[in-house]
N, C-alpha and C. Protein backbone atom coordinates (compact mmCIF):
# COMPACT_ATOMS: atom_id res chain seq x y z
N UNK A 1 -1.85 6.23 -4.46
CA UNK A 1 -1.89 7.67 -4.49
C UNK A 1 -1.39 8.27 -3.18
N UNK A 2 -1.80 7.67 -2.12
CA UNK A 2 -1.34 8.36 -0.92
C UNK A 2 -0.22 8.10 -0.63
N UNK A 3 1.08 7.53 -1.59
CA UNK A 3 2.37 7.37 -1.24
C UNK A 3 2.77 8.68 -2.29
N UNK A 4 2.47 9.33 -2.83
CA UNK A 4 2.78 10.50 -3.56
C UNK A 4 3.00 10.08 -4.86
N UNK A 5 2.96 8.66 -5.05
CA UNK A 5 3.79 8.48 -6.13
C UNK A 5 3.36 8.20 -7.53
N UNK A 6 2.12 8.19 -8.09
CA UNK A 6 1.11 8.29 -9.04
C UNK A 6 -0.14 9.64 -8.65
N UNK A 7 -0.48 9.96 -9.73
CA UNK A 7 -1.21 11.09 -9.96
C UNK A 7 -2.55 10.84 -9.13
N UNK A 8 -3.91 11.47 -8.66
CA UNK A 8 -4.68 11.35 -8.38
C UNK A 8 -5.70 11.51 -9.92
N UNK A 9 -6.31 10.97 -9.93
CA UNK A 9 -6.99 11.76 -11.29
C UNK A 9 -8.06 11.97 -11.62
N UNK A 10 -8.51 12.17 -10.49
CA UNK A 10 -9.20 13.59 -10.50
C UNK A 10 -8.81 15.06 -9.85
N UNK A 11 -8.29 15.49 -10.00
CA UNK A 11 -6.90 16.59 -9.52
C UNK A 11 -6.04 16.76 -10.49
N UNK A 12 -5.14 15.09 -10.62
CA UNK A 12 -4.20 15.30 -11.92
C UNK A 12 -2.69 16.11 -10.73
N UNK A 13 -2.78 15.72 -9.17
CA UNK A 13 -1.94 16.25 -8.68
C UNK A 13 -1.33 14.86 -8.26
N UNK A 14 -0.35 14.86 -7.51
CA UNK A 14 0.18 13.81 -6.58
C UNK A 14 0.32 14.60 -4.92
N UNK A 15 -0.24 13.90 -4.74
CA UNK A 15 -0.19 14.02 -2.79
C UNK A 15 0.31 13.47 -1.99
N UNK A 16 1.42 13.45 -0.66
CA UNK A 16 1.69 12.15 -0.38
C UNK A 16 0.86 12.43 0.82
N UNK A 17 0.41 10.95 1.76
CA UNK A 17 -0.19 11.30 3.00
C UNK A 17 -0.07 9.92 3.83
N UNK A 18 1.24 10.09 4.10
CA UNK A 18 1.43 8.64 4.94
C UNK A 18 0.71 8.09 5.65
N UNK A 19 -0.29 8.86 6.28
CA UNK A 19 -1.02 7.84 7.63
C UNK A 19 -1.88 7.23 7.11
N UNK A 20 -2.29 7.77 6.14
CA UNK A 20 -3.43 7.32 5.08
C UNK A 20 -2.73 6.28 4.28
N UNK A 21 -1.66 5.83 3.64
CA UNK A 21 -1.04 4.84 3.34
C UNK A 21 -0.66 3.45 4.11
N UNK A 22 -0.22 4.02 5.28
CA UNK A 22 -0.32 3.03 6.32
C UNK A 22 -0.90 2.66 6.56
N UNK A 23 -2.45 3.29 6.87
CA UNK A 23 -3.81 2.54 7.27
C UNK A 23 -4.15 1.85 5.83
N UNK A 24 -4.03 1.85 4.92
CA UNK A 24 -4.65 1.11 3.39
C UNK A 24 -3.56 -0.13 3.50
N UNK A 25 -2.55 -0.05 3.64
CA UNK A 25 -1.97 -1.16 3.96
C UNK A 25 -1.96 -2.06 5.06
N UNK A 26 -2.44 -1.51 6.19
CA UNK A 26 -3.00 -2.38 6.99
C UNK A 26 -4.13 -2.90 6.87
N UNK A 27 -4.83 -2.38 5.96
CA UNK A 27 -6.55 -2.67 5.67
C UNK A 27 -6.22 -4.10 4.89
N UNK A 28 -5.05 -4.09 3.87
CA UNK A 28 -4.81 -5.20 2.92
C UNK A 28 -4.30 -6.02 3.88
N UNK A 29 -3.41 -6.26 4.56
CA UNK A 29 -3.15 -6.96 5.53
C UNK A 29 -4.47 -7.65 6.11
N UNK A 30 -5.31 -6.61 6.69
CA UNK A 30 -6.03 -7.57 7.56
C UNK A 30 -7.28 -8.31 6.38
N UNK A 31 -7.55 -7.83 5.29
CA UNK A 31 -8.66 -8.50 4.36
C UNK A 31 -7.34 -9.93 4.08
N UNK A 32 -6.05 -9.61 4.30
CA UNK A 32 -5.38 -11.34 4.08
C UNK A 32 -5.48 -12.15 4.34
N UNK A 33 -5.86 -12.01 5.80
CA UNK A 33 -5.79 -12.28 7.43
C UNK A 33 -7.30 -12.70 7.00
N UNK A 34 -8.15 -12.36 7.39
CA UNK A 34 -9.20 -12.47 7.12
C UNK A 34 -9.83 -13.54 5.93
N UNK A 35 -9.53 -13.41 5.20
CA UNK A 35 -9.42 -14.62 3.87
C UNK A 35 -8.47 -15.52 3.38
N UNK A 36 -7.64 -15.69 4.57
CA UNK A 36 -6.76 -16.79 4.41
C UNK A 36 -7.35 -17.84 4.11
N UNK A 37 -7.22 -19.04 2.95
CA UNK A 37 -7.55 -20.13 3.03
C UNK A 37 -9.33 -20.05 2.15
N UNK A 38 -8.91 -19.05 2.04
CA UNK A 38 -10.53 -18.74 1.02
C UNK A 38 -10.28 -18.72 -0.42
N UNK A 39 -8.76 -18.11 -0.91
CA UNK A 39 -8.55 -17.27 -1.82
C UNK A 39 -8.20 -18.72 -3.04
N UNK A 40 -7.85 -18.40 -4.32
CA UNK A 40 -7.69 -19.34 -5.11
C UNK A 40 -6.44 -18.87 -5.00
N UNK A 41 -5.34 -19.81 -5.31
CA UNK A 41 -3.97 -19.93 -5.14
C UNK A 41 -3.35 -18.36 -6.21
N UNK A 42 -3.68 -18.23 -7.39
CA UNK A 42 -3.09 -16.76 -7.65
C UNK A 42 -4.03 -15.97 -7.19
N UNK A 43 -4.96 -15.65 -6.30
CA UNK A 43 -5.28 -14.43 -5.66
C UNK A 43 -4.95 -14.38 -4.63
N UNK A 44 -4.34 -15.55 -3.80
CA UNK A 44 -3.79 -15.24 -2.55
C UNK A 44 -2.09 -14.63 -2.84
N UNK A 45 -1.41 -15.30 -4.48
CA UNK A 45 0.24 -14.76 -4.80
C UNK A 45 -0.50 -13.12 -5.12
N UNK A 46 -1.14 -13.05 -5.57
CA UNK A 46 -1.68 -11.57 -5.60
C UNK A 46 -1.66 -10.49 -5.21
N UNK A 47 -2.05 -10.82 -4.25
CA UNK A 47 -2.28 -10.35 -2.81
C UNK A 47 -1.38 -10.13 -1.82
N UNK A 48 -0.60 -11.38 -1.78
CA UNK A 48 0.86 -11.16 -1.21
C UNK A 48 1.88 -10.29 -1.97
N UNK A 49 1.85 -9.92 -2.97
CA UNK A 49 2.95 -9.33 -3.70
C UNK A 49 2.39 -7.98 -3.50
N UNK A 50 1.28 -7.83 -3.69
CA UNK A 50 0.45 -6.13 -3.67
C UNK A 50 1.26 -5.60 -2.44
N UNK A 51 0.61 -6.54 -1.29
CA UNK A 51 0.84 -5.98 0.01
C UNK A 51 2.44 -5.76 0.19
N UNK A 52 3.69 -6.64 -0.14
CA UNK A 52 4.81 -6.44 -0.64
C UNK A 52 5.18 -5.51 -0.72
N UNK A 53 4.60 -5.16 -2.11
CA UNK A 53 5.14 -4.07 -2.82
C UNK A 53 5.08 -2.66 -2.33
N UNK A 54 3.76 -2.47 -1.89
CA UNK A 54 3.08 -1.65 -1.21
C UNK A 54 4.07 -0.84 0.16
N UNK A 55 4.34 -2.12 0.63
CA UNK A 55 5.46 -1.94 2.17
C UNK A 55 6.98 -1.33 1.21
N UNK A 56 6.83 -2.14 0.15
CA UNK A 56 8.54 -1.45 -0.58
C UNK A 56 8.60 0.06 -0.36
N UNK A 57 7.78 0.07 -1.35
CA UNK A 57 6.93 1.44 -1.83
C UNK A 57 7.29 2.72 -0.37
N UNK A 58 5.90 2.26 0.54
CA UNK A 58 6.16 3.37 2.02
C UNK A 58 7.59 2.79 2.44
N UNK A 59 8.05 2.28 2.29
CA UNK A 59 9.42 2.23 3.01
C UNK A 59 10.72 3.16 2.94
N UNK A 60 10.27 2.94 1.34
CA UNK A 60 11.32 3.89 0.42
C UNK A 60 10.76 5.48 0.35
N UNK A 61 9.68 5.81 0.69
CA UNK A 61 9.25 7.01 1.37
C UNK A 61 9.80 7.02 2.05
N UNK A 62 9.57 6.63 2.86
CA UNK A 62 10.24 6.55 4.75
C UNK A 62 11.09 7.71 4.34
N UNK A 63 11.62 6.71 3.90
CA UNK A 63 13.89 6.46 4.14
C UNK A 63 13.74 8.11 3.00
N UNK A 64 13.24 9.01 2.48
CA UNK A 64 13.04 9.86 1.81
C UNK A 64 12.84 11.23 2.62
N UNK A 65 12.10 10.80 3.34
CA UNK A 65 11.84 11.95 4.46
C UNK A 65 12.35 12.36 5.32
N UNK A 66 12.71 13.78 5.72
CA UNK A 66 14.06 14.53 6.56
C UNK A 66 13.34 14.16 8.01
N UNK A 67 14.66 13.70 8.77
CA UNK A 67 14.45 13.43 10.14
C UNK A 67 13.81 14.58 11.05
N UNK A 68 12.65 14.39 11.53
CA UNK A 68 11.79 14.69 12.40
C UNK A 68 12.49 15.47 13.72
C-alpha cells in the first residue's frame, strides 16, 4: 500500500508514502537477516522473492517521480 500501488481498504484510496515503504522493506530485510538458517527452504525462496519484488516495485516508483 505504501508504494501507491494497491488500494488501502479501509479508505478504498491508494496513497503513496515512500519512507514508509522503505522502512517495511528494510524491516523484511532485517527479519531475513535475522532468520537466516531458521526458515524451511520455500519460506526462505519466499521471502527472497517478496523482498525482490518489493525493491522492483519502489524502484520503479523511484524512476516515476519528478526530480527534486
Amino acid at each position: 500500500m505504501s508504494l501507491g500501488i494497491i488500494e488501502n481498504p479501509l479508505t478504498n484510496t491508494k496513497a503513496m508514502n515512500l519512507p514508509n515503504a522503505k522502512m517495511l522493506i528494510e524491516d523484511l530485510e532485517m527479519i531475513r537477516d535475522k532468520t537466516r538458517g531458521n526458515l524451511e527452504e520455500d519460506e526462505d525462496e519466499h521471502l527472497a522473492k517478496l523482498i525482490s519484488d518489493l525493491q522492483s516495485a519502489y524502484r520503479q516508483v523511484l524512476q516515476k517521480q519528478p526530480a527534486e
